[in-house]
C-alpha atoms as a PDB file:
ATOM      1  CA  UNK A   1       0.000   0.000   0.000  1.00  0.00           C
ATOM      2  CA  UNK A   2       2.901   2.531   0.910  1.00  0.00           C
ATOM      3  CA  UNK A   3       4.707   1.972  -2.552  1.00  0.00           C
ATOM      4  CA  UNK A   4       1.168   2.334  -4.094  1.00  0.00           C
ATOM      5  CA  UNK A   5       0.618   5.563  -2.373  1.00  0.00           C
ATOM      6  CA  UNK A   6       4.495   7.109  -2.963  1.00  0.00           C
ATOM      7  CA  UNK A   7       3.991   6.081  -6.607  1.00  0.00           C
ATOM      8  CA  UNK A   8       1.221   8.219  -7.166  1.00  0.00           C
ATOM      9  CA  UNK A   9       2.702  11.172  -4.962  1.00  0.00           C
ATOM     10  CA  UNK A  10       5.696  10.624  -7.403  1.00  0.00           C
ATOM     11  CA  UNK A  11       3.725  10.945 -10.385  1.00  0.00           C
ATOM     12  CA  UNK A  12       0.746  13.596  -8.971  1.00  0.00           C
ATOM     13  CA  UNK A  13       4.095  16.010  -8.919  1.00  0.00           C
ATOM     14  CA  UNK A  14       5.923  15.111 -11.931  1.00  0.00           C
ATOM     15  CA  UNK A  15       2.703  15.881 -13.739  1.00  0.00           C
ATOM     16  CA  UNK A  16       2.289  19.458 -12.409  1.00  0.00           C
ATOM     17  CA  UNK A  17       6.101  21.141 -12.780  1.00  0.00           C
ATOM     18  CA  UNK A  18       5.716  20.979 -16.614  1.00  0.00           C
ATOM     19  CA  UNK A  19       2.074  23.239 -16.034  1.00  0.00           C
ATOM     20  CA  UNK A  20       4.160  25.666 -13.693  1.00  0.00           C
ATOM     21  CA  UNK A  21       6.667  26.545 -17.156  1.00  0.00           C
ATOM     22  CA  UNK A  22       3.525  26.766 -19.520  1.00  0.00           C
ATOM     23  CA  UNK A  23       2.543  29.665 -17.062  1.00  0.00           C
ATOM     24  CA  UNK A  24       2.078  33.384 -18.859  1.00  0.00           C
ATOM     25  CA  UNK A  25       4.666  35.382 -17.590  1.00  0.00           C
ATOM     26  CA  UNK A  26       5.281  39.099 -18.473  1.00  0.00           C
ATOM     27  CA  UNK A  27       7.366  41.794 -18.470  1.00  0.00           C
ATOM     28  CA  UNK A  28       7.140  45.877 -19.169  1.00  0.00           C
ATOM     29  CA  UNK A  29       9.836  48.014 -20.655  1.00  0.00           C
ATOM     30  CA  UNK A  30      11.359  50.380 -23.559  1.00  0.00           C
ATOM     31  CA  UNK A  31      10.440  49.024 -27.416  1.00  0.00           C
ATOM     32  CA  UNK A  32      13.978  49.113 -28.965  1.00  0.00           C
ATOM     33  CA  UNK A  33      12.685  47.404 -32.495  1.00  0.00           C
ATOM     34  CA  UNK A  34       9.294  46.493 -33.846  1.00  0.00           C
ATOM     35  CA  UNK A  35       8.852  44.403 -37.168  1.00  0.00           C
ATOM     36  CA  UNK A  36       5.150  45.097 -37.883  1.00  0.00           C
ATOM     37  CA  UNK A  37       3.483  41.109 -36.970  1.00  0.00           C
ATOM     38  CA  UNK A  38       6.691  39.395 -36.849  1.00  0.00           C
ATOM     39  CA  UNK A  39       8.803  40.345 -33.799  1.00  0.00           C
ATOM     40  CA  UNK A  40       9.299  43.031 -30.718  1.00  0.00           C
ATOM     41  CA  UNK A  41      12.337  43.505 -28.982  1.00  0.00           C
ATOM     42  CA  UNK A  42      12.871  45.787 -25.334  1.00  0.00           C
ATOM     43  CA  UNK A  43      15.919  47.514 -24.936  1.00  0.00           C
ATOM     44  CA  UNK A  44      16.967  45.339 -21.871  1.00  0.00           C
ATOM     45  CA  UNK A  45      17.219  42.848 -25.669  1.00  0.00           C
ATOM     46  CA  UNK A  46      14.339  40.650 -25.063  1.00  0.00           C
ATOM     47  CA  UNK A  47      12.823  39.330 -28.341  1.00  0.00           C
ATOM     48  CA  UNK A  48       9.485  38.546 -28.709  1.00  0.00           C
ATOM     49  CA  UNK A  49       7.813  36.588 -31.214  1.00  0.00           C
ATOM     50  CA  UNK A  50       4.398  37.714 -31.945  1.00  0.00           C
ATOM     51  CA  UNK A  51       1.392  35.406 -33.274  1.00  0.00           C
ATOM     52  CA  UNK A  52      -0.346  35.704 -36.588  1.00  0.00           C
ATOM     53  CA  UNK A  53      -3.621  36.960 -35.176  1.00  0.00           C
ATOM     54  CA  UNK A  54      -1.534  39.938 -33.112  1.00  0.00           C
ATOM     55  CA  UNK A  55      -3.431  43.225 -33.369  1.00  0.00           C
ATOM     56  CA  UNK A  56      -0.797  46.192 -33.385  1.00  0.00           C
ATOM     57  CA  UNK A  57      -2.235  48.993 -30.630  1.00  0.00           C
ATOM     58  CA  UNK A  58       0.148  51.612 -32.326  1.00  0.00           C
ATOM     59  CA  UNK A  59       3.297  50.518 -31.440  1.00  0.00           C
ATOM     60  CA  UNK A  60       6.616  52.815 -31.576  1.00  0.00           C
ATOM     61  CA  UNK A  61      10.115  52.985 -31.349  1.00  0.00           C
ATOM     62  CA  UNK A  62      10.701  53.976 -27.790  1.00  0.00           C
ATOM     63  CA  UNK A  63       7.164  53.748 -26.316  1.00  0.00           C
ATOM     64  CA  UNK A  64       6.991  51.464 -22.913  1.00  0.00           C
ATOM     65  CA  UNK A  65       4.985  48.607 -23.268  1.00  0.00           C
ATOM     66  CA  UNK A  66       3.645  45.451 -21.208  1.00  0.00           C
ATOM     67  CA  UNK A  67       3.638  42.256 -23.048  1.00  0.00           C
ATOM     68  CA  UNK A  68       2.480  38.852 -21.734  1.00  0.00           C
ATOM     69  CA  UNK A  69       4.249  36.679 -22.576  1.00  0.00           C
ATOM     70  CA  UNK A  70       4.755  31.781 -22.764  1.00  0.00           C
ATOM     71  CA  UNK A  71       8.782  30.981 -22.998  1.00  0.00           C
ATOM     72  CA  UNK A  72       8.935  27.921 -25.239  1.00  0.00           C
ATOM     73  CA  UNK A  73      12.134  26.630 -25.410  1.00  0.00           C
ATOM     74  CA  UNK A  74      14.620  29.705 -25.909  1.00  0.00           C
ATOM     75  CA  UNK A  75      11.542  31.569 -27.563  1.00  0.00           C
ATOM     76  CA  UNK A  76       9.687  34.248 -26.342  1.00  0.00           C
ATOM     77  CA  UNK A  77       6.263  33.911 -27.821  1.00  0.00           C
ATOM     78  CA  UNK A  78       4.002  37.109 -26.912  1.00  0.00           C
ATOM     79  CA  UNK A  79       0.619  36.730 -25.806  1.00  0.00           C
ATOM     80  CA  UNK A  80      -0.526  40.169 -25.831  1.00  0.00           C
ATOM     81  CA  UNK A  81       1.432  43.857 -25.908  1.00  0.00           C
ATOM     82  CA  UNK A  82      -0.433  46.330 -24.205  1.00  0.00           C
ATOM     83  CA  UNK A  83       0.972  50.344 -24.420  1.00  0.00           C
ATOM     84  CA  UNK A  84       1.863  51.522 -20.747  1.00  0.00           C
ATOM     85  CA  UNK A  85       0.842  55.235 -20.464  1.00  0.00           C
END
């Protein structure tokens, strides 16, 4: 019964870490580049790839921004860019 119960402990928490890294993260700064639907990257040099269905609120060069953001891999994939004002 104990190695029935420790085996299901073991897997009950091997089965939640890889939900934990699929969590939205996000992050605001300083837009340093913007490739209209492709890409964004902050001056601190984060680059984010942005979906096909990504509405552009009016991004610029130098405007502070919040974007929401999965990591997948060593890519940033954006979720959503908001403008900070």
């Amino acid at each position: 019964m104990r190695a029935l119960f420790a085996s299901a402990v073991i897997l009950s928490s091997i089965a939640v870490v890889p939900a934990a890294f699929a969590a939205s993260q996000s992050v605001t700064g300083t837009v340093k580049a913007y490739h209209a639907g492709k890409s964004l990257t902050l001056a601190n040099g984060d680059m984010f790839q942005l979906p096909s269905s990504f509405k552009d609120p009016g991004i610029r060069t130098g405007e502070k921004v919040k974007v929401a953001y999965q990591k997948t891999g060593k890519n940033l994939q954006a979720e959503m860019v908001t403008i900070v004002r």
